[in-house]
Protein backbone atom coordinates (compact mmCIF):
# COMPACT_ATOMS: atom_id res chain seq x y z
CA UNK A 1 -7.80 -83.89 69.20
CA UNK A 2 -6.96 -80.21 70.29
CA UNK A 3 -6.54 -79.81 73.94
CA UNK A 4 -6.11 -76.40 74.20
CA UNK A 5 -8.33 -73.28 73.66
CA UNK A 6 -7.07 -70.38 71.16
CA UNK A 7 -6.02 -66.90 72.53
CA UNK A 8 -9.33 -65.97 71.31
CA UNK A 9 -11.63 -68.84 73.31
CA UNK A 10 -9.53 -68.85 75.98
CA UNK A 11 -10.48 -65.11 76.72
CA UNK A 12 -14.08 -65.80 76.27
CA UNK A 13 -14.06 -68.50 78.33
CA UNK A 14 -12.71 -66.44 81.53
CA UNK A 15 -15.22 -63.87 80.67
CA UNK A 16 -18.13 -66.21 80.88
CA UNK A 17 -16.50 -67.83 84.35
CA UNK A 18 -16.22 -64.04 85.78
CA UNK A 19 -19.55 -63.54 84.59
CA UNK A 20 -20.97 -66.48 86.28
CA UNK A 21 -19.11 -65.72 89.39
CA UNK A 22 -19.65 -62.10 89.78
CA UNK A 23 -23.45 -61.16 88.10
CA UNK A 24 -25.21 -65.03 88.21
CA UNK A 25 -23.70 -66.34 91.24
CA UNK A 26 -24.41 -63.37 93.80
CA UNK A 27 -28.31 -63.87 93.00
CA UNK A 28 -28.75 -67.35 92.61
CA UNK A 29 -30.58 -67.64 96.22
CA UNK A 30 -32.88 -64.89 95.45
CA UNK A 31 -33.36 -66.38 92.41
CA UNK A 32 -34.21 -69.55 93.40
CA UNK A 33 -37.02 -68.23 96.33
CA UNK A 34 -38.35 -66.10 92.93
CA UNK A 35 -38.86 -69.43 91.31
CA UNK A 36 -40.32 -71.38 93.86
CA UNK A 37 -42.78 -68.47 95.00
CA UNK A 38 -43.85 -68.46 91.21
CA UNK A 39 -43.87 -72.15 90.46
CA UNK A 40 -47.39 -72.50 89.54
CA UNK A 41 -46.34 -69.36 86.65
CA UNK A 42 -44.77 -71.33 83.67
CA UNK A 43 -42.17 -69.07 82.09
CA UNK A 44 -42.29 -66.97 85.57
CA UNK A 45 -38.07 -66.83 85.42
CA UNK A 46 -38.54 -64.64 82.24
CA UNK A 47 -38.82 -61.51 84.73
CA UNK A 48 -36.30 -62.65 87.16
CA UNK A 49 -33.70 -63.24 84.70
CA UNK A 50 -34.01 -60.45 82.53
CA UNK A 51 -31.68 -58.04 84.09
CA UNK A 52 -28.87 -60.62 83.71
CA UNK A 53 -29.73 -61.31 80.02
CA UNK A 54 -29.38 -57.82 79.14
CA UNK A 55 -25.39 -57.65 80.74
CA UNK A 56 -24.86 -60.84 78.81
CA UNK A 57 -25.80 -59.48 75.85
CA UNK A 58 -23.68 -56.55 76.44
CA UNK A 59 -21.26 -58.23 77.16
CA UNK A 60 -20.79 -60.17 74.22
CA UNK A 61 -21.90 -63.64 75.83
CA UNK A 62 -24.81 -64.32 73.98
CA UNK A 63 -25.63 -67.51 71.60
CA UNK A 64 -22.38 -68.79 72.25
CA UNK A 65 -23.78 -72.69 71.30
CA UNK A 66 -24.31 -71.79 67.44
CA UNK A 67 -20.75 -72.84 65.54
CA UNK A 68 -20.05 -71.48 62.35
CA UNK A 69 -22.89 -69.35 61.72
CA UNK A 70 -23.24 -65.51 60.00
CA UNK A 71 -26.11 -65.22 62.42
CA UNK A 72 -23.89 -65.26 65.34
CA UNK A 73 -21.14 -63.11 66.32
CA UNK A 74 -19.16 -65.30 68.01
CA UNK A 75 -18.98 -68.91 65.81
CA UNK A 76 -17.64 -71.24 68.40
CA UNK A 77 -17.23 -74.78 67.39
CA UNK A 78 -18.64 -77.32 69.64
CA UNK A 79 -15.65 -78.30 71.12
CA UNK A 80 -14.78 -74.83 71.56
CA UNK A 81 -18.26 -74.52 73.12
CA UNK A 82 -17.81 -77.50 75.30
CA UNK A 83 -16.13 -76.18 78.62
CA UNK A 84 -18.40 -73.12 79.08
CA UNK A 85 -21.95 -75.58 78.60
CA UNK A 86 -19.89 -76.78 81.30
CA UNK A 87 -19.53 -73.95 83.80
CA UNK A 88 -23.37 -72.76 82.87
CA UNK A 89 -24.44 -76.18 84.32
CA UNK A 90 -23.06 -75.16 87.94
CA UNK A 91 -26.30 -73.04 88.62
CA UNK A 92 -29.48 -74.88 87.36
CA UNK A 93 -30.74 -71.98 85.36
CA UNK A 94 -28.04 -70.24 84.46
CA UNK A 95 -27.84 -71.14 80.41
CA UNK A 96 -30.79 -69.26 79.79
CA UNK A 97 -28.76 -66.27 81.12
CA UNK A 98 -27.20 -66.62 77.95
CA UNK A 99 -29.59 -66.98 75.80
CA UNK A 100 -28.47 -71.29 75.68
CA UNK A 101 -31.43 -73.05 77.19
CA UNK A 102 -33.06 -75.91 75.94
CA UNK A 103 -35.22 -76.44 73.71
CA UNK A 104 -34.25 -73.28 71.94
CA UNK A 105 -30.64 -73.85 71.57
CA UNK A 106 -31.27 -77.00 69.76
CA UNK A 107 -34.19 -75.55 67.62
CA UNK A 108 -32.37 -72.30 66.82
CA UNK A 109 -29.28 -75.04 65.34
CA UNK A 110 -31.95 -76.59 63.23
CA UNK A 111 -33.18 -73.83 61.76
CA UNK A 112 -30.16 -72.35 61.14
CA UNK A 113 -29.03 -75.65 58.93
CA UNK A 114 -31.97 -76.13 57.31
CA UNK A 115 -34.56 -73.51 57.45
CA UNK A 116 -34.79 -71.05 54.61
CA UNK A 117 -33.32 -67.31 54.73
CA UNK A 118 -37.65 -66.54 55.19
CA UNK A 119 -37.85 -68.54 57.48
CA UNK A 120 -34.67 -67.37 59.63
CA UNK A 121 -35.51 -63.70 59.04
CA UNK A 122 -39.07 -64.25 60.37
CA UNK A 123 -38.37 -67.03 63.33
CA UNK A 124 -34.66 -67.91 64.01
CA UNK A 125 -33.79 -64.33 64.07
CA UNK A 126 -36.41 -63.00 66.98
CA UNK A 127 -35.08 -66.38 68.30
CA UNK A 128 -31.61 -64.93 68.50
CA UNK A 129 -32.43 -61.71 70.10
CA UNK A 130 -34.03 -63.30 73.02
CA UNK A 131 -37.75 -61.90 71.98
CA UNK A 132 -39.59 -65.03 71.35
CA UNK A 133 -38.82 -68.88 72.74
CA UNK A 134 -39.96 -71.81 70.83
CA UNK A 135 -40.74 -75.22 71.79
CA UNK A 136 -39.92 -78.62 70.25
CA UNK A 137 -42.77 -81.48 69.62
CA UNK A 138 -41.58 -85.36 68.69
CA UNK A 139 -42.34 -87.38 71.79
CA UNK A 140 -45.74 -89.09 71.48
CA UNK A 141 -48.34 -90.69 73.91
CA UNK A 142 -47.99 -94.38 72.53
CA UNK A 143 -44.55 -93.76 70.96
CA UNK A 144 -41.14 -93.87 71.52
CA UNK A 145 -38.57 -91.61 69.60
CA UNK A 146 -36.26 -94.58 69.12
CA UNK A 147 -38.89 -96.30 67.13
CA UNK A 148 -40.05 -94.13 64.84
CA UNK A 149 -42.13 -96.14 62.63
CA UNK A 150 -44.72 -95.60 65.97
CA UNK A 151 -45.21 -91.98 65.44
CA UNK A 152 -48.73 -90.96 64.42
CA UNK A 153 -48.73 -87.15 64.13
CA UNK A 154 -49.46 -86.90 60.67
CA UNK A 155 -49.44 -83.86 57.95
CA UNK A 156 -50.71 -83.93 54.42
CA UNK A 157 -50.55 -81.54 51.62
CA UNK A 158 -53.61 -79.51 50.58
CA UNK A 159 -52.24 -76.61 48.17
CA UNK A 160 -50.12 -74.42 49.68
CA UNK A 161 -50.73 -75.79 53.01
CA UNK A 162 -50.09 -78.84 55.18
CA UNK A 163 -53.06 -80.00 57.01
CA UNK A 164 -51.65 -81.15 60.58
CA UNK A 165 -53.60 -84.27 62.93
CA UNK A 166 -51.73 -85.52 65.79
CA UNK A 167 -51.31 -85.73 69.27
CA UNK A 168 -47.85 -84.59 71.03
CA UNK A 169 -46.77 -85.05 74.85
CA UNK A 170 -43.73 -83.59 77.14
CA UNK A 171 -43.84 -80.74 74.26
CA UNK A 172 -40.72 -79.00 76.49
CA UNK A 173 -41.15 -75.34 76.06
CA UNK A 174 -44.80 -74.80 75.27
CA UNK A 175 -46.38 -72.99 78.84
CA UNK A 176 -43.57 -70.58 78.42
CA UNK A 177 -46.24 -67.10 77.69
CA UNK A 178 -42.74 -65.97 75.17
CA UNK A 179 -43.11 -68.93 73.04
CA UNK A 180 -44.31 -68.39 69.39
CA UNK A 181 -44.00 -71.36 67.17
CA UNK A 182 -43.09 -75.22 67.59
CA UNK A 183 -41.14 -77.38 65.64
CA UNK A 184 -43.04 -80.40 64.80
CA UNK A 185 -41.78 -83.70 63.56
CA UNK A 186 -44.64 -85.23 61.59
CA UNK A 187 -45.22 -88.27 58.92
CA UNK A 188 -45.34 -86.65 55.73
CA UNK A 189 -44.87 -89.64 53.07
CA UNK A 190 -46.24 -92.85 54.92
CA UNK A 191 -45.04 -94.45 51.37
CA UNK A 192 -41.71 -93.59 51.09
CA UNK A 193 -38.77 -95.54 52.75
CA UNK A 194 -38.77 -95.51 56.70
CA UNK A 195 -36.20 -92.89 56.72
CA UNK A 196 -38.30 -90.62 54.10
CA UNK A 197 -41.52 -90.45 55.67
CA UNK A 198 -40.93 -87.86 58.37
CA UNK A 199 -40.28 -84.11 57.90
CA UNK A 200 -40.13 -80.87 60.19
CA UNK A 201 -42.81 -78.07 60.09
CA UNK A 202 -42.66 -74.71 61.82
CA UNK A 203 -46.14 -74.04 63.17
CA UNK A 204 -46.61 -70.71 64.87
CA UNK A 205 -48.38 -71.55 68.65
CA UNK A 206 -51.28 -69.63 67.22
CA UNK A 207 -52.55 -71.24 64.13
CA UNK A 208 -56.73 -72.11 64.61
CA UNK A 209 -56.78 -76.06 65.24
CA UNK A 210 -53.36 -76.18 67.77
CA UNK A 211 -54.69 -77.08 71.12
CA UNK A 212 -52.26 -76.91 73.77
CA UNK A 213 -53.47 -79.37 76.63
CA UNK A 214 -52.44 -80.31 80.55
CA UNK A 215 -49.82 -79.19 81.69
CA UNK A 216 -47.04 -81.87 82.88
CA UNK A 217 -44.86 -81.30 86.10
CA UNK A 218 -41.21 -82.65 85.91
CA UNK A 219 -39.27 -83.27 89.04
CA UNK A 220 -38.83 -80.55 91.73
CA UNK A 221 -39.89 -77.03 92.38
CA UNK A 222 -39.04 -75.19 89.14
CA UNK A 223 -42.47 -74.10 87.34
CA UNK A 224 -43.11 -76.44 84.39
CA UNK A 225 -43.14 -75.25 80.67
CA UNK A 226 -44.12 -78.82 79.52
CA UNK A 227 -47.41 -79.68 77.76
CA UNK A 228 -49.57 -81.76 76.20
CA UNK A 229 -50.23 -80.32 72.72
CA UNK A 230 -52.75 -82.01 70.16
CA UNK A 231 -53.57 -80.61 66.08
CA UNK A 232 -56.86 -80.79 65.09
CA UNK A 233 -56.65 -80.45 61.34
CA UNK A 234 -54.17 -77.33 61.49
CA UNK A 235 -53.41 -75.47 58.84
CA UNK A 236 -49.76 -74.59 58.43
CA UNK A 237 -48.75 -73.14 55.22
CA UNK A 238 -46.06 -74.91 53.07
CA UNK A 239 -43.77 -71.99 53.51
CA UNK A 240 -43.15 -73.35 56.82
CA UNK A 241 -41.36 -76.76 55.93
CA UNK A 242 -38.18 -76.63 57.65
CA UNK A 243 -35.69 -77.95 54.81
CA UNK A 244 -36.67 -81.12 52.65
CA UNK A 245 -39.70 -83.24 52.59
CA UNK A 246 -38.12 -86.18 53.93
CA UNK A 247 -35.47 -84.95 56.39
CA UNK A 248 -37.44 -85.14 59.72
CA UNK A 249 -36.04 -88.06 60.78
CA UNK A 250 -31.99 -86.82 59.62
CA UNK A 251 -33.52 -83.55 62.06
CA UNK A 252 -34.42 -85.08 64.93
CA UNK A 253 -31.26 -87.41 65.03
CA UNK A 254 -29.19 -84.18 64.01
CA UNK A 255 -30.76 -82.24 66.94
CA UNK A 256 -30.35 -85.38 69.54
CA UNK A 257 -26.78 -84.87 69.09
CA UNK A 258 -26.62 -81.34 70.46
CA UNK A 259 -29.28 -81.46 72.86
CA UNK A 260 -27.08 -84.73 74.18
CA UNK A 261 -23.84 -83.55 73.93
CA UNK A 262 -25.34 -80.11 75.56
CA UNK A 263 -27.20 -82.28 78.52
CA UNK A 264 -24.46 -84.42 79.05
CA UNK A 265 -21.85 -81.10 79.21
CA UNK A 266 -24.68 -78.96 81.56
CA UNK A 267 -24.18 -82.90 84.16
CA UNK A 268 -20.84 -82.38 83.89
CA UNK A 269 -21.10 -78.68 85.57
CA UNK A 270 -23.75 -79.60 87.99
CA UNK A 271 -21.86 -83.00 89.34
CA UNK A 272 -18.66 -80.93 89.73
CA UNK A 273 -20.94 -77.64 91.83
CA UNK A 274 -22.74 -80.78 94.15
CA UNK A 275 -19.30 -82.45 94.34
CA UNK A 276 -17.40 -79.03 95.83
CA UNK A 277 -20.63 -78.69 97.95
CA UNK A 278 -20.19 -82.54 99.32
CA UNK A 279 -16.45 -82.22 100.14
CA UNK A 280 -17.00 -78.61 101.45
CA UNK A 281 -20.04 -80.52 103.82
CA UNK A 282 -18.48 -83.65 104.66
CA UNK A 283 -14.91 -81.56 106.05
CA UNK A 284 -17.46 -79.59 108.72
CA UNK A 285 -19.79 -82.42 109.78
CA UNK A 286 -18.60 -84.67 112.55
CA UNK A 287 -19.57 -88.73 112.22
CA UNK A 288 -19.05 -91.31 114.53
CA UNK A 289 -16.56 -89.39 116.62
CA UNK A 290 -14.65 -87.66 113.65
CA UNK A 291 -15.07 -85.84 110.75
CA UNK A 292 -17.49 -87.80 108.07
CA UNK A 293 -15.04 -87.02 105.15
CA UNK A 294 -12.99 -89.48 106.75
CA UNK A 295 -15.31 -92.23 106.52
CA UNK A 296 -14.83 -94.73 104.00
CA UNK A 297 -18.41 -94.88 102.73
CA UNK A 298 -18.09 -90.93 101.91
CA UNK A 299 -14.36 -91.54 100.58
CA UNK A 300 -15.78 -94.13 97.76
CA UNK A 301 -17.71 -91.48 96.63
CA UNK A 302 -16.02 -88.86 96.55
CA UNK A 303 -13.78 -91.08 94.52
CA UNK A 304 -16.53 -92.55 92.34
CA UNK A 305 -17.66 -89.06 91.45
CA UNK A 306 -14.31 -87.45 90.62
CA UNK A 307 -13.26 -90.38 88.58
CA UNK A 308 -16.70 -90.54 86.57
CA UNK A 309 -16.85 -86.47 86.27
CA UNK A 310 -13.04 -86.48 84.66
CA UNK A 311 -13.88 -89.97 81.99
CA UNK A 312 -17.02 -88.47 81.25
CA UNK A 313 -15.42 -84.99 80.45
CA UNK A 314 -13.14 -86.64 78.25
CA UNK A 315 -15.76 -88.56 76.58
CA UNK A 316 -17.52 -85.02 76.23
CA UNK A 317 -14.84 -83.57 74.77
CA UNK A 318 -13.92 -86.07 72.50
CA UNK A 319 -17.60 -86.09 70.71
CA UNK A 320 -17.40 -82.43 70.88
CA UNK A 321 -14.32 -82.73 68.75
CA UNK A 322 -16.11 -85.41 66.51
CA UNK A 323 -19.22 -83.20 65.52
CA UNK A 324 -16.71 -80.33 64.31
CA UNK A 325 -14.31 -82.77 62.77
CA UNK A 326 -17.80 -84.50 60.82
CA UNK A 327 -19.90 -81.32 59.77
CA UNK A 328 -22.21 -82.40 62.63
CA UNK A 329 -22.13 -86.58 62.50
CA UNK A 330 -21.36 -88.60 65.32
CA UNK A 331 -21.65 -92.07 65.67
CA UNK A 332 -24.70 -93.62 67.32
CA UNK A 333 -22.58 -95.67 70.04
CA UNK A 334 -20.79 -92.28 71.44
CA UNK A 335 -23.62 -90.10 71.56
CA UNK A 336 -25.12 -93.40 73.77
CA UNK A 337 -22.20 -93.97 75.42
CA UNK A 338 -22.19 -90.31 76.56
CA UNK A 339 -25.64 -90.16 77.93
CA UNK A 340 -25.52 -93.28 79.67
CA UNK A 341 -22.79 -92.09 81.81
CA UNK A 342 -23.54 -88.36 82.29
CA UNK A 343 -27.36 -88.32 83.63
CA UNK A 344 -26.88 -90.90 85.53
CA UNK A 345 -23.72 -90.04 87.30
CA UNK A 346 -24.72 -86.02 88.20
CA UNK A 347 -28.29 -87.45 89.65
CA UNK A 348 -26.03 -89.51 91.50
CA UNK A 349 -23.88 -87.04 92.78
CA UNK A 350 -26.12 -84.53 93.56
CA UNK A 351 -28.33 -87.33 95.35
CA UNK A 352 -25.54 -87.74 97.57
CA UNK A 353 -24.48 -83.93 97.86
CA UNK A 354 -28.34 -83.92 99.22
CA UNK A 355 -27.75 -86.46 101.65
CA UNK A 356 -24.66 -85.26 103.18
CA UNK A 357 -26.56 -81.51 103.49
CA UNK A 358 -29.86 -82.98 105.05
CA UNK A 359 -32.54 -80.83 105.48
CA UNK A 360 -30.36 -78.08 104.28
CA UNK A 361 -30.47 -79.50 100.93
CA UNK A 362 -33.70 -77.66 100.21
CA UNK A 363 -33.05 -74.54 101.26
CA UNK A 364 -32.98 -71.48 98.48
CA UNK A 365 -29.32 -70.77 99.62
CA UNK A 366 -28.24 -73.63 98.01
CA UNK A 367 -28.33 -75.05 94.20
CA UNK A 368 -29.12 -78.52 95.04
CA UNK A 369 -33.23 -78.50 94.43
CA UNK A 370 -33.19 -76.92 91.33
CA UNK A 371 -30.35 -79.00 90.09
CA UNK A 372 -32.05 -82.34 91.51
CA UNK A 373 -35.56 -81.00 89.39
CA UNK A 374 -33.27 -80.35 86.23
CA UNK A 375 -31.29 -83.28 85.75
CA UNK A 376 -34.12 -85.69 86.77
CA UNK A 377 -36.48 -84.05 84.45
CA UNK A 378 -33.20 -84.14 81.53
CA UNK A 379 -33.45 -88.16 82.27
CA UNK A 380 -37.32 -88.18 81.33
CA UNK A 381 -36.53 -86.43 78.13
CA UNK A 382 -33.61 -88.36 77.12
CA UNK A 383 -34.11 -91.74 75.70
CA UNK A 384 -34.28 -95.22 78.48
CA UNK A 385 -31.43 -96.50 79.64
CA UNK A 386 -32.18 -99.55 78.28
CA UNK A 387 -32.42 -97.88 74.54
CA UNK A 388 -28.92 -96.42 74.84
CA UNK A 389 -27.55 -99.62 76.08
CA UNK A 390 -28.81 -101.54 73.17
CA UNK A 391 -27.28 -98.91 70.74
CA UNK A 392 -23.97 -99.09 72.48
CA UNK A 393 -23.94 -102.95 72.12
CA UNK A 394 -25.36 -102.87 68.46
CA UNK A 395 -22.69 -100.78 67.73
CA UNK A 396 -19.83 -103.35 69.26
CA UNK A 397 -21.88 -105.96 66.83
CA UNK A 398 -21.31 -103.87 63.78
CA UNK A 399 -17.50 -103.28 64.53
């Protein structure tokens, strides 16, 4: 596995940290008071942010996630990619400064592998330039994405249409007023083999018979962009298959691997920002007669979190290599593996970062709300604990 960046990488990667230092970092309080002020306004940081966007884009830093693509100017590999996910995860919002957010990151990689050149010109291009957002709809009421033979949301053929029935929930994306289409994983074939039934439709958020329902709060202050959505016998025309018939389910497992290896890379940055906040806290505050850094309780964690934060950045790393190294395949058991520790160990982290700053924790000045709301609402999204656990283990079995 490489370990070091190229001339070329290397360059872009100190560009991005100045960048984040000098133009994000500067207004991440004001920021922050924007948000909460505007919380009941889904897509409200649209406004707020859009000053920075534009000197991103300028400045060259702008859909650095998509690897090996004519669509993108700079064609970073994932690994390549890896280290500034990272950094963008030190301020809770700051990947959609760069045009990196989820779920658009991960829909704008889909449709770049499979969509046709129509369908990129007309979707995945807007996409690009920051004009339009999308949203991404699997999850299901009485479903679970691990189990796929649950799914209900169905689509059949009529002509040169699909007709679309189904009911979708924690649609991430939706509420956001820029968003123009969703990617929908359906049942297309209920005949074929398990692995056949499912395929991907683009359905613009307009189409008659698309209902977009409650909206559904995630943790913290940031305003939600998550929704109920249900299809009432939409029409979607057949143009707007994304791929194969077929391929859903090879989609949505191709797309977990990003969005994981993303999530798990944006923990990494936000354990390391509430883990320099903690040390920074806990060498001012006075406990028991002497400085609480010196307490053993603190000391365990402080030692817990810097030796999770390094073996989960290798473990990052490593299945950032992998998915270059495989055309985009990793093994079930890493992707698992990766998940289990990340999520769990920056809610941890920044759990105690919040403790140590007390009341302080919530105030605007600091990151720790909006980094509490994003990685607890990242563990909703992401499959149970219990889920990955089994994969890792099933895995072991196979070996």
């Amino acid at each position: 596995m490489e370990t070091s960046p190229s001339p070329r990488v290397s360059t872009l990667q100190t560009r991005l940290h100045r960048f984040l230092h000098t133009v994000v970092q500067p207004q991440e309080g004001a920021v922050n008071a924007g948000m909460r002020n505007a919380a009941a306004q889904p897509g409200a940081s649209a406004a707020l942010l859009a000053p920075m966007r534009q000197k991103a884009q300028l400045a060259g830093l702008w859909n650095l996630f998509l690897p090996a693509s004519t669509r993108a100017s700079q064609g970073l590999s994932h690994w390549e990619y890896a280290p500034m996910m990272e950094a963008m995860g030190r301020i809770a919002w700051a990947a959609e400064v760069f045009n990196s957010a989820q779920p658009d990151a991960g829909n704008m990689q889909l449709l770049d592998s499979y969509g046709s050149e129509a369908l990129k010109d007309a979707w995945l291009d807007p996409l690009l330039r920051a004009e339009t957002r999308s949203a991404w709809a699997a999850a299901e009421p009485d479903a679970a994405l691990h189990q796929p033979d649950s799914l209900q949301t169905r689509a059949s053929r009529d002509g040169d249409h699909w007709v679309l029935d189904g009911h979708k929930t924690w649609v991430q994306g939706v509420l956001d007023p820029r968003t123009a289409s969703l990617l929908v994983l359906c049942r297309t074939d209920p005949l074929a083999p398990l692995h056949r039934q499912f395929s991907v439709l683009l359905v613009p958020l307009n189409t008659a018979g698309v209902q977009v329902g409650r909206q559904l709060h995630g943790w913290g202050t940031a305003p939600s962009v998550l929704a109920e959505v249900r299809f009432d016998q939409a029409r979607v025309s057949a143009r707007q298959l994304v791929g194969e018939i077929g391929q859903g389910l090879e989609m949505l497992q191709a797309r977990q691997r990003i969005v994981g290896l993303h999530d798990a890379l944006w923990c990494l940055g936000a354990g390391e920002r509430a883990l320099e906040l903690l040390v920074r806290r806990l060498q001012t505050r006075q406990a028991g007669g002497q400085l609480a850094v010196h307490h053993p309780v603190w000391q365990q964690r402080i030692a817990r979190a810097r030796t999770g934060l390094d073996t989960t950045r290798m473990l990052a790393r490593r299945s950032a290599w992998q998915l270059d190294q495989s055309d985009g395949d990793l093994p079930p058991q890493e992707l698992a593996m990766l998940q289990s520790l990340a999520l769990p160990l920056a809610a941890e982290i920044v759990h105690w970062s919040a403790v140590a700053h007390e009341a302080d924790a919530f105030s605007d000045d600091l990151p720790l709300a909006g980094l509490t709301a994003q990685v607890r609402l990242m563990q909703q999204l992401a499959p149970p604990a219990e889920a990955l656990h089994a994969q890792i283990a099933q895995g072991e079995l196979l070996r």
